[in-house]
N, C-alpha and C. Protein backbone atom coordinates (compact mmCIF):
# COMPACT_ATOMS: atom_id res chain seq x y z
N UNK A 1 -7.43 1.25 17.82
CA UNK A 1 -6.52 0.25 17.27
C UNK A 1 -5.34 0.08 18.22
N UNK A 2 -4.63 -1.30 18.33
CA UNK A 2 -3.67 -1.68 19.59
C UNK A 2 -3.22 -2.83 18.58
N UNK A 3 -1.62 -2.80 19.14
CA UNK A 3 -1.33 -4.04 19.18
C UNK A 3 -1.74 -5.13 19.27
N UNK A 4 -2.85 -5.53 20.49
CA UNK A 4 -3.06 -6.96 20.79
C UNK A 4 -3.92 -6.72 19.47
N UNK A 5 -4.58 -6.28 19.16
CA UNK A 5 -5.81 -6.67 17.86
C UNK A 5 -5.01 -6.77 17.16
N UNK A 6 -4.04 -6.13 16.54
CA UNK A 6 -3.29 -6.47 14.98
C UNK A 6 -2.88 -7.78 14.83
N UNK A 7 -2.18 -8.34 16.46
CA UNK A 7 -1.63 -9.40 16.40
C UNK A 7 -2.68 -10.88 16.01
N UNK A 8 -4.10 -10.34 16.35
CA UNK A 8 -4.73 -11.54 16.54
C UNK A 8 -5.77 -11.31 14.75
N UNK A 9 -4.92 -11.00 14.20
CA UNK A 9 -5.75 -11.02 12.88
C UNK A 9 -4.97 -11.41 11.92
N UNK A 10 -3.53 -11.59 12.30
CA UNK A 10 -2.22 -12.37 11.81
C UNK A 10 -2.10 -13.60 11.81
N UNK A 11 -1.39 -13.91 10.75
CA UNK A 11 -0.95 -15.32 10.71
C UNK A 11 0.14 -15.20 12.21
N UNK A 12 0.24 -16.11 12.62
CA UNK A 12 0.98 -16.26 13.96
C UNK A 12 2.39 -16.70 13.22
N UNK A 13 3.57 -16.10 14.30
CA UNK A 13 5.00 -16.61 13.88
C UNK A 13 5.08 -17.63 13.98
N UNK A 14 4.47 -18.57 14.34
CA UNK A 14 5.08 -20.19 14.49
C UNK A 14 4.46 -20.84 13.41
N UNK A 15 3.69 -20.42 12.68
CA UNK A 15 2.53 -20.97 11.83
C UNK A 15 2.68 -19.79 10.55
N UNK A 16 3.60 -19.23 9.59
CA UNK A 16 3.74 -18.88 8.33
C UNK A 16 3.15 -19.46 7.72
N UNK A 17 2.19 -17.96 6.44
CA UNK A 17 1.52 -18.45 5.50
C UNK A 17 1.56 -19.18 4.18
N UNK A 18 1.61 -20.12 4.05
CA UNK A 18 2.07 -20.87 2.56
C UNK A 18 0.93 -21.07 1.55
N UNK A 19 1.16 -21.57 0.88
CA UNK A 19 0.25 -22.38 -0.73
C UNK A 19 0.21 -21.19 -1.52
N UNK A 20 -1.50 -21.02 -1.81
CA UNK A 20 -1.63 -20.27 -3.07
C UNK A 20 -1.88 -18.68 -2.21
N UNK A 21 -1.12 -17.89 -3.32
CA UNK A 21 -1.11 -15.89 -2.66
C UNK A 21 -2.54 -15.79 -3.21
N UNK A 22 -2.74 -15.04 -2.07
CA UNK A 22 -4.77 -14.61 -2.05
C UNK A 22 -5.13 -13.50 -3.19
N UNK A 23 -3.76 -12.73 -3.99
CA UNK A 23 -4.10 -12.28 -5.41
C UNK A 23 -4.08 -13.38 -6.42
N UNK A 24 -3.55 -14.55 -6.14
CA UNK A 24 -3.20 -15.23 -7.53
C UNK A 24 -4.20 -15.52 -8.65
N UNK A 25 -5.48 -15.47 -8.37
CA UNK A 25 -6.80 -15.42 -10.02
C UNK A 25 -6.27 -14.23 -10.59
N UNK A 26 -6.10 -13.02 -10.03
CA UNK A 26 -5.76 -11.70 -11.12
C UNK A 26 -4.57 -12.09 -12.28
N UNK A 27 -3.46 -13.06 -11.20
CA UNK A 27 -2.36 -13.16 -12.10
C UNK A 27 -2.46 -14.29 -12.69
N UNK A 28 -3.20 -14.81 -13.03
CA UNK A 28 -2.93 -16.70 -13.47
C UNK A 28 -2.93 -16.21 -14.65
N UNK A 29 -2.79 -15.42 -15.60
CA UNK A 29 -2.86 -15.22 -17.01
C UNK A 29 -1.20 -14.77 -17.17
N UNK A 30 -0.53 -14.17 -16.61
CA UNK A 30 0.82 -13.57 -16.22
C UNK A 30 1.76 -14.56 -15.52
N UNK A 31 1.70 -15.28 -14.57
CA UNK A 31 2.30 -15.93 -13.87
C UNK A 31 1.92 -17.50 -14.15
N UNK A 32 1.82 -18.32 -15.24
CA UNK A 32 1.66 -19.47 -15.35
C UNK A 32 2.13 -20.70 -14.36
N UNK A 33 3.32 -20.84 -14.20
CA UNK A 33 4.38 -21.57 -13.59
C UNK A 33 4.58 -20.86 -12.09
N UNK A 34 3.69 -21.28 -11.39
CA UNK A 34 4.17 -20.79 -9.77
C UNK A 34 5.41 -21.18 -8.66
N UNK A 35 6.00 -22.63 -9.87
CA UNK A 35 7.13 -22.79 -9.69
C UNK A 35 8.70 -21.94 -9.66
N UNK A 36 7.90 -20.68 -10.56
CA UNK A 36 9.36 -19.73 -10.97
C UNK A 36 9.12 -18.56 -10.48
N UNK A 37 8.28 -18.37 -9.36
CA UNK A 37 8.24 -17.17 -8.25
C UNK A 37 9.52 -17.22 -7.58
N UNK A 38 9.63 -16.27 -7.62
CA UNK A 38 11.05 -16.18 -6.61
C UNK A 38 10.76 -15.69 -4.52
N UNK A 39 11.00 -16.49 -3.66
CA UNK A 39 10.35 -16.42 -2.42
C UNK A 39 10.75 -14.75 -1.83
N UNK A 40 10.52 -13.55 -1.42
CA UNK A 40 10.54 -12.60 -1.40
C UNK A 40 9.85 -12.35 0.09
N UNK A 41 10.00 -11.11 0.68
CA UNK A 41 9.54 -10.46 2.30
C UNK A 41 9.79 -9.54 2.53
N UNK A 42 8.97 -8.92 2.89
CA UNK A 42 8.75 -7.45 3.17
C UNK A 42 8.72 -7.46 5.21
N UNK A 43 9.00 -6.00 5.52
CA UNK A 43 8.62 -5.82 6.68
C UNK A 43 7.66 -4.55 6.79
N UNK A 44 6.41 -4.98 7.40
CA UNK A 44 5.69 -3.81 7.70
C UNK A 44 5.75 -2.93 9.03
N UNK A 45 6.57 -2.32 8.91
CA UNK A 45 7.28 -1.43 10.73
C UNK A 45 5.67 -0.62 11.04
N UNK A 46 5.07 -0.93 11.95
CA UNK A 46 4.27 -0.07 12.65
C UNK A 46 5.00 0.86 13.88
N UNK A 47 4.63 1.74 14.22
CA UNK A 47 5.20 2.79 14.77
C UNK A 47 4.35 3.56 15.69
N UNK A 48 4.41 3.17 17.73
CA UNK A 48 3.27 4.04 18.48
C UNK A 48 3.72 5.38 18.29
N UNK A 49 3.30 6.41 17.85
CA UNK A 49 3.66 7.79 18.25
C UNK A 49 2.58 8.17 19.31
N UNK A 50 2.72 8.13 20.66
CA UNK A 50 2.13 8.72 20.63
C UNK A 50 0.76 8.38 20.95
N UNK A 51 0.50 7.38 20.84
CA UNK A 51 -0.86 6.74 20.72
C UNK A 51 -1.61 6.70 19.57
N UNK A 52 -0.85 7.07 18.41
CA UNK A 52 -1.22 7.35 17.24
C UNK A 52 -0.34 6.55 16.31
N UNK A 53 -0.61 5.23 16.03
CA UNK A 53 0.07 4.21 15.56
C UNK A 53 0.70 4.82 13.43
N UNK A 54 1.30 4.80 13.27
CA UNK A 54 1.72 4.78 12.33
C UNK A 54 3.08 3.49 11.26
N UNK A 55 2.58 3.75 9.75
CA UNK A 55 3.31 3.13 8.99
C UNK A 55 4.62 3.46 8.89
N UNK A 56 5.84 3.09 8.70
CA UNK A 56 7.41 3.20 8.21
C UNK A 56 7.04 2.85 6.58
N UNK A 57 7.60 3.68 5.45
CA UNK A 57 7.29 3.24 4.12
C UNK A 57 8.46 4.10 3.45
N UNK A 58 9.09 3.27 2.57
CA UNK A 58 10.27 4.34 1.59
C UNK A 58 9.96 4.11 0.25
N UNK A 59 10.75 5.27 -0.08
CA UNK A 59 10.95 6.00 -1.59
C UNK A 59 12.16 5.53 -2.25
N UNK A 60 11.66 4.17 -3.27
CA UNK A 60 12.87 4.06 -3.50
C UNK A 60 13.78 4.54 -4.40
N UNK A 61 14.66 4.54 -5.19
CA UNK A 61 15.48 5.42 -5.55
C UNK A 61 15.33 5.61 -7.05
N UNK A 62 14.86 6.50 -7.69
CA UNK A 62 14.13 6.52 -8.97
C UNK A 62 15.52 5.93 -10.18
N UNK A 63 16.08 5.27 -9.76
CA UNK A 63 17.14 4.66 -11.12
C UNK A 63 17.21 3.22 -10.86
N UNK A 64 16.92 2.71 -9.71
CA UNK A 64 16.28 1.27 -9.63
C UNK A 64 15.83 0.74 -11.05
N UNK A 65 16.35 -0.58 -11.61
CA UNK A 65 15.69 -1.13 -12.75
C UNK A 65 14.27 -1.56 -11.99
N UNK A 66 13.96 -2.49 -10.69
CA UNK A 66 12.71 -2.80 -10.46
C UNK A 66 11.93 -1.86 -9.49
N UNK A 67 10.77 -1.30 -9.75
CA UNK A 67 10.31 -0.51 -8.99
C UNK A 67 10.63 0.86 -8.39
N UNK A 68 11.48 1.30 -9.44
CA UNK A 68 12.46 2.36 -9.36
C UNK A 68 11.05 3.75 -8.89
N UNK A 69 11.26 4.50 -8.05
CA UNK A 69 10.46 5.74 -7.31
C UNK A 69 9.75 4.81 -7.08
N UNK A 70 8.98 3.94 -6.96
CA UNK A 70 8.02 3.54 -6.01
C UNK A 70 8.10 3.67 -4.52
N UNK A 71 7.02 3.83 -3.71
CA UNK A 71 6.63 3.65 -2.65
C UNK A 71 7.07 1.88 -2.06
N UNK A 72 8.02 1.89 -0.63
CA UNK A 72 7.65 0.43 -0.94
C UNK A 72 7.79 0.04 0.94
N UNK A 73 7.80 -1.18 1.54
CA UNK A 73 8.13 -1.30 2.54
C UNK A 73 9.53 -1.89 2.32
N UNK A 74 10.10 -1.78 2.85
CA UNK A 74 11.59 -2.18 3.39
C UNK A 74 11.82 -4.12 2.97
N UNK A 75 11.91 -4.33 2.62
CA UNK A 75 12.29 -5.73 1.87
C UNK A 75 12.99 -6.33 0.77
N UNK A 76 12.75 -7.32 0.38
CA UNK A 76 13.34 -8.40 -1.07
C UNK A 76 13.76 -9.32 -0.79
N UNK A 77 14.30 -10.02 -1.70
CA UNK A 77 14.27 -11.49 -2.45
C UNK A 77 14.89 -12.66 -1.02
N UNK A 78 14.79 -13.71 -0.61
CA UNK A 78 14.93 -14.37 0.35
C UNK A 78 16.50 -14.95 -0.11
N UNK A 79 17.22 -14.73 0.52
CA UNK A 79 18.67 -15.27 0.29
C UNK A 79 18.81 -16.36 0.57
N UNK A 80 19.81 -17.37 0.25
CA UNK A 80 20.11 -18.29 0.62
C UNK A 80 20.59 -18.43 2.26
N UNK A 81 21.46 -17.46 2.31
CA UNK A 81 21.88 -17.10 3.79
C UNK A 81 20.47 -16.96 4.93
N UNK A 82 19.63 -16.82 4.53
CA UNK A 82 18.12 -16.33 5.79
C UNK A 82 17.56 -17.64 5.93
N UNK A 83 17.63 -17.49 7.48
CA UNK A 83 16.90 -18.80 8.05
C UNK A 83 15.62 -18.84 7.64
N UNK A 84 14.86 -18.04 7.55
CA UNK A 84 13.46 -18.06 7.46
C UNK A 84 13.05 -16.62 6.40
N UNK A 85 11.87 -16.61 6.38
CA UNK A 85 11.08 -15.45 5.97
C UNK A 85 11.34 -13.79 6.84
N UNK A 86 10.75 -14.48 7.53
CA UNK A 86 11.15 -13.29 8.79
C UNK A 86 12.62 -12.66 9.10
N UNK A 87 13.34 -13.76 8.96
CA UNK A 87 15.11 -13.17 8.92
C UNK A 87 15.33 -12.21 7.53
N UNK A 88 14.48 -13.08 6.73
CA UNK A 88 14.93 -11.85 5.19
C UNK A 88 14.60 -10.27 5.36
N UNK A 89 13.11 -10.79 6.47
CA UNK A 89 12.58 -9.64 6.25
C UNK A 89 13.77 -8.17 7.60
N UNK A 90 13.80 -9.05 8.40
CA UNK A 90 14.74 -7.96 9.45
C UNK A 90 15.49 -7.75 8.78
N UNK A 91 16.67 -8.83 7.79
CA UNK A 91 17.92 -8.45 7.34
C UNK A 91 17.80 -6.87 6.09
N UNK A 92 16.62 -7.20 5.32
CA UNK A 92 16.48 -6.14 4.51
C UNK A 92 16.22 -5.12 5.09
N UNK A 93 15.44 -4.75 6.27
CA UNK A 93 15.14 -3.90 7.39
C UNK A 93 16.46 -3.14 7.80
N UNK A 94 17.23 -3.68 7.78
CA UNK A 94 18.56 -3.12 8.35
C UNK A 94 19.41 -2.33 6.99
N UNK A 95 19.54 -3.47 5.94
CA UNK A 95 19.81 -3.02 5.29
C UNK A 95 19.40 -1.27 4.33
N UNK A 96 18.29 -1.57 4.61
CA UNK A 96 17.71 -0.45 3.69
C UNK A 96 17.65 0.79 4.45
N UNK A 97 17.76 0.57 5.52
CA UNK A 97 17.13 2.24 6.59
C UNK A 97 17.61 1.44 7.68
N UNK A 98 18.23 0.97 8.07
CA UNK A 98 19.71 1.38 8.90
C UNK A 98 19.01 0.25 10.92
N UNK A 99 17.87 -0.19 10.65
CA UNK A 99 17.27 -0.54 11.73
C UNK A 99 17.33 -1.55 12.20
N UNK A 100 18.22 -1.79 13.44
CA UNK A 100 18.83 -2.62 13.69
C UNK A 100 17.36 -4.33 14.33
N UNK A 101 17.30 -5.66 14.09
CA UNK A 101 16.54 -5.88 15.07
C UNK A 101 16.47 -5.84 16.48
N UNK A 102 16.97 -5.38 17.16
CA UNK A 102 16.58 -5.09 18.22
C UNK A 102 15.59 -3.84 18.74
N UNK A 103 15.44 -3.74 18.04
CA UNK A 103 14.07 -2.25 17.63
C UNK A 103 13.07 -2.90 17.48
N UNK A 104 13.15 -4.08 16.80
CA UNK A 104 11.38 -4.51 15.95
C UNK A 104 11.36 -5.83 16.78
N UNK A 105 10.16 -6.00 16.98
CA UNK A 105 9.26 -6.66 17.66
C UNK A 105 8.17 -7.33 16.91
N UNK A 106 8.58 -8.51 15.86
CA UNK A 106 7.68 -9.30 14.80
C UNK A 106 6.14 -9.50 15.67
N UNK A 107 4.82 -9.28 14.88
CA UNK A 107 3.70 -9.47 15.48
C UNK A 107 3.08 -10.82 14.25
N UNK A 108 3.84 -11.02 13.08
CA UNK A 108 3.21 -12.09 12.84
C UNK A 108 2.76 -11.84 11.22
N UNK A 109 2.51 -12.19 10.03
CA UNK A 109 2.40 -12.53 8.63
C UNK A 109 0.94 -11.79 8.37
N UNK A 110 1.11 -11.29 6.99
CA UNK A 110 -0.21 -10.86 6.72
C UNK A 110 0.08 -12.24 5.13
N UNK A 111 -1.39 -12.33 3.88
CA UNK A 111 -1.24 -13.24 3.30
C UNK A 111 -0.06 -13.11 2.37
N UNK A 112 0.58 -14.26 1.84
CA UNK A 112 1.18 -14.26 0.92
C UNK A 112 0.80 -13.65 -0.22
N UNK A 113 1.65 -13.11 -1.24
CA UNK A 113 1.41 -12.30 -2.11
C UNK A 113 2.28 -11.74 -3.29
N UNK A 114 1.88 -12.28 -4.76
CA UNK A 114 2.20 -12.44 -5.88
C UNK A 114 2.50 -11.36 -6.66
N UNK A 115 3.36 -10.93 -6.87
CA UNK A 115 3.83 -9.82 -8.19
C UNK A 115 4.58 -10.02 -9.47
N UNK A 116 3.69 -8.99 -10.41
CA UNK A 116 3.99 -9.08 -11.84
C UNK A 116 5.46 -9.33 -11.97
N UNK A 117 6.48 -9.19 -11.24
CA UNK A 117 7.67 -8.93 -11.39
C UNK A 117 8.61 -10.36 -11.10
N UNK A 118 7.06 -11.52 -10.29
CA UNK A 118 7.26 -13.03 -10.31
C UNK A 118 8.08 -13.12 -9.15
N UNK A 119 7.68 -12.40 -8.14
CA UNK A 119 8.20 -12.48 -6.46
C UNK A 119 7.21 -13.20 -6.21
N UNK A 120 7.39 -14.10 -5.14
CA UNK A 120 5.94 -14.12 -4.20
C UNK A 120 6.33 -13.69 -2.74
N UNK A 121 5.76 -13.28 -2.25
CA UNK A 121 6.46 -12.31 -1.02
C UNK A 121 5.44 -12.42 0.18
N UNK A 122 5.78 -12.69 1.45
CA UNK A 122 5.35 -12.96 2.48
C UNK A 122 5.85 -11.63 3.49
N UNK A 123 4.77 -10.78 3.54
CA UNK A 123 4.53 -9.65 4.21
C UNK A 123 4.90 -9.93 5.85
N UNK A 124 5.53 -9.15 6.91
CA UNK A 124 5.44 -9.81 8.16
C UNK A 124 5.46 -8.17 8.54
N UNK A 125 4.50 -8.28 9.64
CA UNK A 125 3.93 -7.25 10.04
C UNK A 125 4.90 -7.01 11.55
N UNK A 126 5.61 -5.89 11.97
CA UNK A 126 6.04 -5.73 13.32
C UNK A 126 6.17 -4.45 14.18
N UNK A 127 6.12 -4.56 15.31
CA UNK A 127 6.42 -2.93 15.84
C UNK A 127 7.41 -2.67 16.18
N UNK A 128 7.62 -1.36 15.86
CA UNK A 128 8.91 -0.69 15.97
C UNK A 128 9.48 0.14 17.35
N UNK A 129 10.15 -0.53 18.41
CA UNK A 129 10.24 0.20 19.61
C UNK A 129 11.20 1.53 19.54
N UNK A 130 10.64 2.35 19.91
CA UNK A 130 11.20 3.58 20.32
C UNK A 130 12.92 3.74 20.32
N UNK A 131 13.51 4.75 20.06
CA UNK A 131 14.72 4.68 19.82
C UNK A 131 15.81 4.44 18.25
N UNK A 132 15.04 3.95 17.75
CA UNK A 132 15.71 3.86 16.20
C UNK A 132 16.28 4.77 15.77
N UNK A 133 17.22 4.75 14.88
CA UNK A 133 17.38 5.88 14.08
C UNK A 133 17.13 5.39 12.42
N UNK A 134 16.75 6.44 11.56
CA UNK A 134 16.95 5.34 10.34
C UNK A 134 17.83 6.22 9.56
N UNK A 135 18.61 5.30 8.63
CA UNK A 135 20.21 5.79 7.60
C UNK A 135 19.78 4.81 6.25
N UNK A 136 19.26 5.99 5.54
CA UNK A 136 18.57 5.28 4.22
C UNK A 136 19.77 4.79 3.25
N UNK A 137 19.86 3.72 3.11
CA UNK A 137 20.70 2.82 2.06
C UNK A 137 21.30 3.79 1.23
N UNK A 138 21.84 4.06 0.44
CA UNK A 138 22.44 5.13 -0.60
C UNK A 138 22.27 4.16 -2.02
N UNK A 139 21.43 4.84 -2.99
CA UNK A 139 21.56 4.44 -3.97
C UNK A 139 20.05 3.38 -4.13
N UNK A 140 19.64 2.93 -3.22
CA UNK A 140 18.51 2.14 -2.55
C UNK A 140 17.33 2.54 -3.00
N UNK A 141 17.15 3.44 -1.51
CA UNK A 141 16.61 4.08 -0.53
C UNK A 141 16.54 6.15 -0.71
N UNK A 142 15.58 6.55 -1.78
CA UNK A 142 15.73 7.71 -2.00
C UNK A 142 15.03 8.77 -0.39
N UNK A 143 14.10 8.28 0.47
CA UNK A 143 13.65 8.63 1.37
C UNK A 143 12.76 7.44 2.27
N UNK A 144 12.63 8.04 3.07
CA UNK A 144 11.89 7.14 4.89
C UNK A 144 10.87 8.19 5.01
N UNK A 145 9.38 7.83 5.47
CA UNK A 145 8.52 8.50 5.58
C UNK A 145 7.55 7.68 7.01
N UNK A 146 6.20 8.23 7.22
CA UNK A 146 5.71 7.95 8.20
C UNK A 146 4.58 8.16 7.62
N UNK A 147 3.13 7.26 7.46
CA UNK A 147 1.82 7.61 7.36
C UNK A 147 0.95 6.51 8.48
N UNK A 148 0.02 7.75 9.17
CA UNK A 148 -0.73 7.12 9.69
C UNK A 148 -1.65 5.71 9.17
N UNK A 149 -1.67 5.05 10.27
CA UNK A 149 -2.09 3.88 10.07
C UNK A 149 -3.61 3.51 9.20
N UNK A 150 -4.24 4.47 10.16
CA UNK A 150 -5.86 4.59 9.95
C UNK A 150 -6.29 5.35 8.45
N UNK A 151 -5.06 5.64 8.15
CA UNK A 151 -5.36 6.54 6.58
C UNK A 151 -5.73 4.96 5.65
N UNK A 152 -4.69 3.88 5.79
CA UNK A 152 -4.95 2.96 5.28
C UNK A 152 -5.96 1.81 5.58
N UNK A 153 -6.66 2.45 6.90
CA UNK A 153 -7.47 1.74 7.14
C UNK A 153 -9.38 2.05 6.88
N UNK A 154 -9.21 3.03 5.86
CA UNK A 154 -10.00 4.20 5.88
C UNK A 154 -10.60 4.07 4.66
N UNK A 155 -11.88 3.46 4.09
CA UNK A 155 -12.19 2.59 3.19
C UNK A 155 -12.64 4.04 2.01
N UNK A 156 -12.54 5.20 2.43
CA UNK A 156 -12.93 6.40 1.63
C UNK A 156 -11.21 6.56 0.60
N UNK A 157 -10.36 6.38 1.38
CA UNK A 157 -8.83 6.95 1.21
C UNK A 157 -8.44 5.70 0.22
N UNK A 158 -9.04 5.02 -0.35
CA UNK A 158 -8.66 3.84 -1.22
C UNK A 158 -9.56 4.32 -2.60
N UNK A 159 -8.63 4.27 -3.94
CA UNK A 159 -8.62 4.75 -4.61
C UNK A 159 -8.31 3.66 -5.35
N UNK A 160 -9.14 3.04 -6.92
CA UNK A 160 -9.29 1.73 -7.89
C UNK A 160 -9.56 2.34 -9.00
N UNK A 161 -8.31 2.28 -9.36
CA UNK A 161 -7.73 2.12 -11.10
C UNK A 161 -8.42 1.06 -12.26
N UNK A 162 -8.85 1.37 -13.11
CA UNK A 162 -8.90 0.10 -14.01
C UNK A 162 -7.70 0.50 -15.27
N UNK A 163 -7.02 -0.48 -15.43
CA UNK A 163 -5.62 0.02 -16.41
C UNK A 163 -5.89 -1.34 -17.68
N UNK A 164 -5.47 -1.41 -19.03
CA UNK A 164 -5.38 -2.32 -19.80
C UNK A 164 -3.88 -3.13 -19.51
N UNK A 165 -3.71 -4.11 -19.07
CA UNK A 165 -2.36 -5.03 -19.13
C UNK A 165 -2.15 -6.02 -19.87
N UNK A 166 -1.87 -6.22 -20.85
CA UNK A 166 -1.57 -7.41 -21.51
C UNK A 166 -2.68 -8.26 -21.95
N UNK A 167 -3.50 -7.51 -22.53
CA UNK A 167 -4.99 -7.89 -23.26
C UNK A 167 -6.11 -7.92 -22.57
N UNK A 168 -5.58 -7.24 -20.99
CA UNK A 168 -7.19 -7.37 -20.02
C UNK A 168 -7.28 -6.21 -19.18
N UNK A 169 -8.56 -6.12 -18.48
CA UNK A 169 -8.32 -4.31 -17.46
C UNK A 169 -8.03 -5.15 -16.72
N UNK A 170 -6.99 -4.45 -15.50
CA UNK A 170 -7.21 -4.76 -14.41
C UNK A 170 -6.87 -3.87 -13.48
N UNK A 171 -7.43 -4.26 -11.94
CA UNK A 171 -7.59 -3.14 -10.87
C UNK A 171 -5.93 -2.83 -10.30
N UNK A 172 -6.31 -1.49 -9.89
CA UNK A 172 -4.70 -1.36 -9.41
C UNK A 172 -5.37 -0.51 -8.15
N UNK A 173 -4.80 -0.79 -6.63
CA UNK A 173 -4.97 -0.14 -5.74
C UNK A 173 -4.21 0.75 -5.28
N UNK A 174 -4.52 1.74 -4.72
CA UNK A 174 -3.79 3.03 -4.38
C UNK A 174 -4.11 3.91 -3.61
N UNK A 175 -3.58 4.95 -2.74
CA UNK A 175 -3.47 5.45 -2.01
C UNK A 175 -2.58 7.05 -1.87
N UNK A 176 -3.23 8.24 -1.54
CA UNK A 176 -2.52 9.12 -1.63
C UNK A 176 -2.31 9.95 -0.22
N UNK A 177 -0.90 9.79 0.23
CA UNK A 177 -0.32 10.36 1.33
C UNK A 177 0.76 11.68 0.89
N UNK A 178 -0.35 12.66 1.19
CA UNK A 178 0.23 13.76 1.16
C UNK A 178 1.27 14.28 0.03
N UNK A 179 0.26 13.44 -1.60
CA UNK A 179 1.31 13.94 -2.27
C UNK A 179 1.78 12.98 -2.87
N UNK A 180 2.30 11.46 -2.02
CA UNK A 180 2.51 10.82 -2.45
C UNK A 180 1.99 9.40 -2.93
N UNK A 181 2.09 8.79 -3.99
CA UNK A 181 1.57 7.48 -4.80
C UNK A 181 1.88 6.63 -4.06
N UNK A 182 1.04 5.66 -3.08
CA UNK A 182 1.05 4.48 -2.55
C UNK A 182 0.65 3.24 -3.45
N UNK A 183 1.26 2.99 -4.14
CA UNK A 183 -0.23 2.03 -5.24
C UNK A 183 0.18 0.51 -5.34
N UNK A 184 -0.23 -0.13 -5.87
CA UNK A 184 0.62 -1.67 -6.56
C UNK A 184 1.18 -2.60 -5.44
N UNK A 185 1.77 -3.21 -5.35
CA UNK A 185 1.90 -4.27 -4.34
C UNK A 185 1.38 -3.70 -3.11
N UNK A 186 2.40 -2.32 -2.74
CA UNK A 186 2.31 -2.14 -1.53
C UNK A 186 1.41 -1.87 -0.67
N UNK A 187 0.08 -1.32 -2.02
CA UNK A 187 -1.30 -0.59 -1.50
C UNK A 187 -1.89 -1.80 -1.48
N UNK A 188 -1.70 -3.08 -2.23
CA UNK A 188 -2.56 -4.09 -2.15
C UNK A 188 -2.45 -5.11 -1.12
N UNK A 189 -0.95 -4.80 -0.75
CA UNK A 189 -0.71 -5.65 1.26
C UNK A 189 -1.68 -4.94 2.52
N UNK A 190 -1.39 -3.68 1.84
CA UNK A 190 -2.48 -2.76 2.85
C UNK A 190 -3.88 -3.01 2.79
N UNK A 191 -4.19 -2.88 1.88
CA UNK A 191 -5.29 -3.87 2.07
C UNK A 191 -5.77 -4.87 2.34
N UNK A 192 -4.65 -5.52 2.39
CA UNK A 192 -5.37 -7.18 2.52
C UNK A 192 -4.60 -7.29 4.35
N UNK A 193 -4.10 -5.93 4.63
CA UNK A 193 -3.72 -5.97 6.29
C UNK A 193 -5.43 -5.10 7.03
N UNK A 194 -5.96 -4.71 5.77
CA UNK A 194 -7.51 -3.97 6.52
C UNK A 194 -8.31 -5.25 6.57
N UNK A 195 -8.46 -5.81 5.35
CA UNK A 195 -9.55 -7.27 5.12
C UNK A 195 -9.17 -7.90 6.44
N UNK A 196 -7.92 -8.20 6.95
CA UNK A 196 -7.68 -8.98 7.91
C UNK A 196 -8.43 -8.64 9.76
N UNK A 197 -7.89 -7.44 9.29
CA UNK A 197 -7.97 -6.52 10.75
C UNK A 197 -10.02 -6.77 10.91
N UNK A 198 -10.36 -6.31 9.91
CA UNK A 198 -12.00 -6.32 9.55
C UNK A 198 -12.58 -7.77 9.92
N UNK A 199 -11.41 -8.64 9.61
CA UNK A 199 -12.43 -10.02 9.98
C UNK A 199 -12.12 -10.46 11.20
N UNK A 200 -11.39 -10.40 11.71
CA UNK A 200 -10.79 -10.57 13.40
C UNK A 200 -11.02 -9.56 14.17
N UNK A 201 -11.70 -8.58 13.86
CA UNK A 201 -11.74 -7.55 14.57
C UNK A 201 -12.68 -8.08 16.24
């Protein structure tokens, strides 16, 4: 696995992904009005160690009203102030764990993508050059962690829930790093960053 392949299984920066999020049949019973998503972005920091590419992923701070202890990537809600998707996504980047952009190196969008919580959130995938330090948000940001890449790319290490929600089962994806619960949005970007990688490969 390399850079140039990740990049070429991406939506390209000049060309962001729009219309309908590639979960939206699970949610059309939950999310009626796709008008009242709120536009949302995440950053996915990849990381060479080494030759041994790895994820950036935090713990967020278990008193959070949304997603409180979850596992999450570094992101949220698109401000009025952000030029784009991608600006939300560096600005929260900084904000949350301290990383300035001049560290990250955008490689380009994985699909858009819908949560119960009525985000729709545009994932942007980038690498992280050497030198960073990270200073986890206070109050945020309960921890910064590192999991190899290939764990999530590793079709044994994926783990499917069936849960009852609001009169129906449905699947919940997940992932366990050393202990810790990867699951729900964040396990389901990861996946849909393997589906990608798998078809461009």
């Amino acid at each position: 696995m390399n850079f140039d392949r990740i990049r070429r299984a991406l939506h390209t920066l000049d060309d962001p992904p729009s219309g309908t999020a590639w979960n939206r049949a699970d949610l059309a019973d939950l999310l009626a009005d796709e008008s009242e998503l709120v536009p949302a972005a995440v950053l996915v920091p990849i990381i060479d160690r080494d030759g041994v590419l790895t994820v950036l992923l935090t713990e967020r701070d278990e008193n959070l009203a949304n997603h409180g202890g979850q596992v999450s990537f570094p992101g949220g809600r698109v401000d009025a102030r952000d030029a784009s998707t991608l600006a939300a996504a560096l600005r929260e980047l900084e904000e949350e764990v301290g990383i300035g952009s001049e560290f990250v190196e955008p490689l380009g969008f994985l699909d858009v993508y819908d949560t119960i919580t009525r985000f729709r959130v545009t994932p942007v995938v980038a690498r992280l050059k050497p030198g960073f330090q990270v200073i986890p948000q206070a109050g945020e940001v309960a921890d910064v962690f590192e999991a190899p890449l290939s764990l999530f790319l590793d079709p044994a290490a994926l783990n499917l829930r069936e849960i009852e929600f609001r009169g129906r089962m449905r699947h919940i994806h997940e992932f366990d790093v050393e202990g810790r619960r990867v699951w729900g949005a964040t396990a389901s970007m990861l996946l849909n960053f393997k589906k990608r990688l798998d078809l461009w490969s």
